[in-house]
Protein backbone atom coordinates (compact mmCIF):
# COMPACT_ATOMS: atom_id res chain seq x y z
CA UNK A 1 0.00 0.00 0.00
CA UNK A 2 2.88 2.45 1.11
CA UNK A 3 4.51 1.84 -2.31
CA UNK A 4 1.51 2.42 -4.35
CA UNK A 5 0.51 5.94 -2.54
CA UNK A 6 4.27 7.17 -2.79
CA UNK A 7 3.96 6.03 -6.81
CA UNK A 8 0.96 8.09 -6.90
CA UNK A 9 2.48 10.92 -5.35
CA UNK A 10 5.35 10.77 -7.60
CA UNK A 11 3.06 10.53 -10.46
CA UNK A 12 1.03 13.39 -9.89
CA UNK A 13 4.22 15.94 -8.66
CA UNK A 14 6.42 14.93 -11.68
CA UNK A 15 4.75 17.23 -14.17
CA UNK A 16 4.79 20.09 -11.73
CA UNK A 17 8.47 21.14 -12.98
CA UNK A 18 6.77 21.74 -16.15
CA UNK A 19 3.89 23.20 -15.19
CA UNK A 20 5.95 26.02 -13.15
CA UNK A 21 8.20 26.47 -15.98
CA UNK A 22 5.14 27.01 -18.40
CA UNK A 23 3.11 29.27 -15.98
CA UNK A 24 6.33 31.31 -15.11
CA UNK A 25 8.33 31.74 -18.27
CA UNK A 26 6.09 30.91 -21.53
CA UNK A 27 2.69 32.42 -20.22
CA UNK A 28 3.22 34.91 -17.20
CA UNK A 29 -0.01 36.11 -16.07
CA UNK A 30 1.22 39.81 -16.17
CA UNK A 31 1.90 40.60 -19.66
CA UNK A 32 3.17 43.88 -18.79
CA UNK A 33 6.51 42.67 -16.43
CA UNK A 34 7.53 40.12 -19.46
CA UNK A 35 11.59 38.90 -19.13
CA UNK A 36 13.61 37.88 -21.34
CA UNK A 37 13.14 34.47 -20.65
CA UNK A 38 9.34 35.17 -21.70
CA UNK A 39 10.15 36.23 -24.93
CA UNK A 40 12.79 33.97 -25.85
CA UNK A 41 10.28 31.23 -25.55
CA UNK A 42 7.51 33.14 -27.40
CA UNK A 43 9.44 33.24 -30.10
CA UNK A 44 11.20 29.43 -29.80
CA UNK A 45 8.90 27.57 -29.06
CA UNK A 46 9.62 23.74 -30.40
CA UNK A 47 13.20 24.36 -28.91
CA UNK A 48 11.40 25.63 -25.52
CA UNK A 49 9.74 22.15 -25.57
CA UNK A 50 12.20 19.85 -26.61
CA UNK A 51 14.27 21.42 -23.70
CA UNK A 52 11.63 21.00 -20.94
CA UNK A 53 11.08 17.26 -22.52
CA UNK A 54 15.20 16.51 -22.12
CA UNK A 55 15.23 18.09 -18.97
CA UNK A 56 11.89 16.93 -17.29
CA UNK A 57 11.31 14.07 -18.84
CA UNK A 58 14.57 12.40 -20.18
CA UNK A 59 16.75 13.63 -16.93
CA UNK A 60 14.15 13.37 -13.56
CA UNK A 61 12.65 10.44 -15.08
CA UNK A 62 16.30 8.68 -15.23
CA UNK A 63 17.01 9.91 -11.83
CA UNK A 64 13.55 8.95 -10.55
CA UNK A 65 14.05 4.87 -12.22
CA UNK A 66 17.62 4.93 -10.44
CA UNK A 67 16.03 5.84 -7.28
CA UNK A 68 13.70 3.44 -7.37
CA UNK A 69 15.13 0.61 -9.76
CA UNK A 70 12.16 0.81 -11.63
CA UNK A 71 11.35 2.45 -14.89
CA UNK A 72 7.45 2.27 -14.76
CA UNK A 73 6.62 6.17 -14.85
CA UNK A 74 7.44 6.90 -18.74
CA UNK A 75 4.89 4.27 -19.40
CA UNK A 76 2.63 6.44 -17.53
CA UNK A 77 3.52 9.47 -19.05
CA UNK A 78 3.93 8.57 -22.81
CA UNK A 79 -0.58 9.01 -22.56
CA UNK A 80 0.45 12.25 -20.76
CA UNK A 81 2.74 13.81 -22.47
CA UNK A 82 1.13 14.57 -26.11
CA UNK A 83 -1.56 16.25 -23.95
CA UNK A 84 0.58 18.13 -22.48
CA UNK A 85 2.26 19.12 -25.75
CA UNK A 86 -0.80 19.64 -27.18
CA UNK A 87 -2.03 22.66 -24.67
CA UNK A 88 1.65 24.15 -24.83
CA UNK A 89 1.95 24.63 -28.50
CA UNK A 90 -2.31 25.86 -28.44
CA UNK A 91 -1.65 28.36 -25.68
CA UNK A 92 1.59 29.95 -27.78
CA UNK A 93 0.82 33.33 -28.07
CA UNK A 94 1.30 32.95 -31.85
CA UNK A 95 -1.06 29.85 -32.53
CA UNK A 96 -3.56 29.85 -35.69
CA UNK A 97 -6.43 27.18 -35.71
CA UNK A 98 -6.23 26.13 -39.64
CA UNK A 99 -10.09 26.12 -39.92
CA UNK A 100 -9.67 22.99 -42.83
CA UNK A 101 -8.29 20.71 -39.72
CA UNK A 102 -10.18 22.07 -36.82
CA UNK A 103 -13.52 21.17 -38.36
């Protein structure tokens, strides 16, 4: 039981790197105080992502499956993370729907 709620846990903080990086960086609620971090990734965005993926994905996941001799959680993720990629590149500030695929 122990070792399924700490999985859990695991499972459900992992993304949170992400997450802060996205909220902070790429879309900062004040538009006004934007850094220079902000608008580097506005205007890089599939490097923005592959970096976040290599660093949150490819390096804590390693460390993670050393730390606990078991590689399960990028099963989990691999349903996760097109999602995820999918709401990253639709919230960049410079996204077009192409009408022809969205309907």
């Amino acid at each position: 039981m122990a070792a399924g709620v700490r999985n859990m846990l695991i499972a459900f903080l992992l993304p949170l790197p992400s997450l802060l990086f996205f909220f902070t960086f790429v879309r900062p609620s004040n538009q006004d105080s934007r850094s220079t971090v902000s608008s580097w990734c506005a205007a890089h965005p599939l490097l923005v992502a592959n970096l976040v993926f290599l660093f949150n994905v490819d390096l804590l996941f390693w460390l993670i499956g050393n730390l606990l001799s078991n590689h399960w959680l990028i099963d989990l993720y691999w349903t996760v993370i097109p999602v995820m990629l999918l709401h990253y590149y639709r919230a960049h500030p410079a996204a077009v729907a192409d009408a022809a695929r969205a309907a």
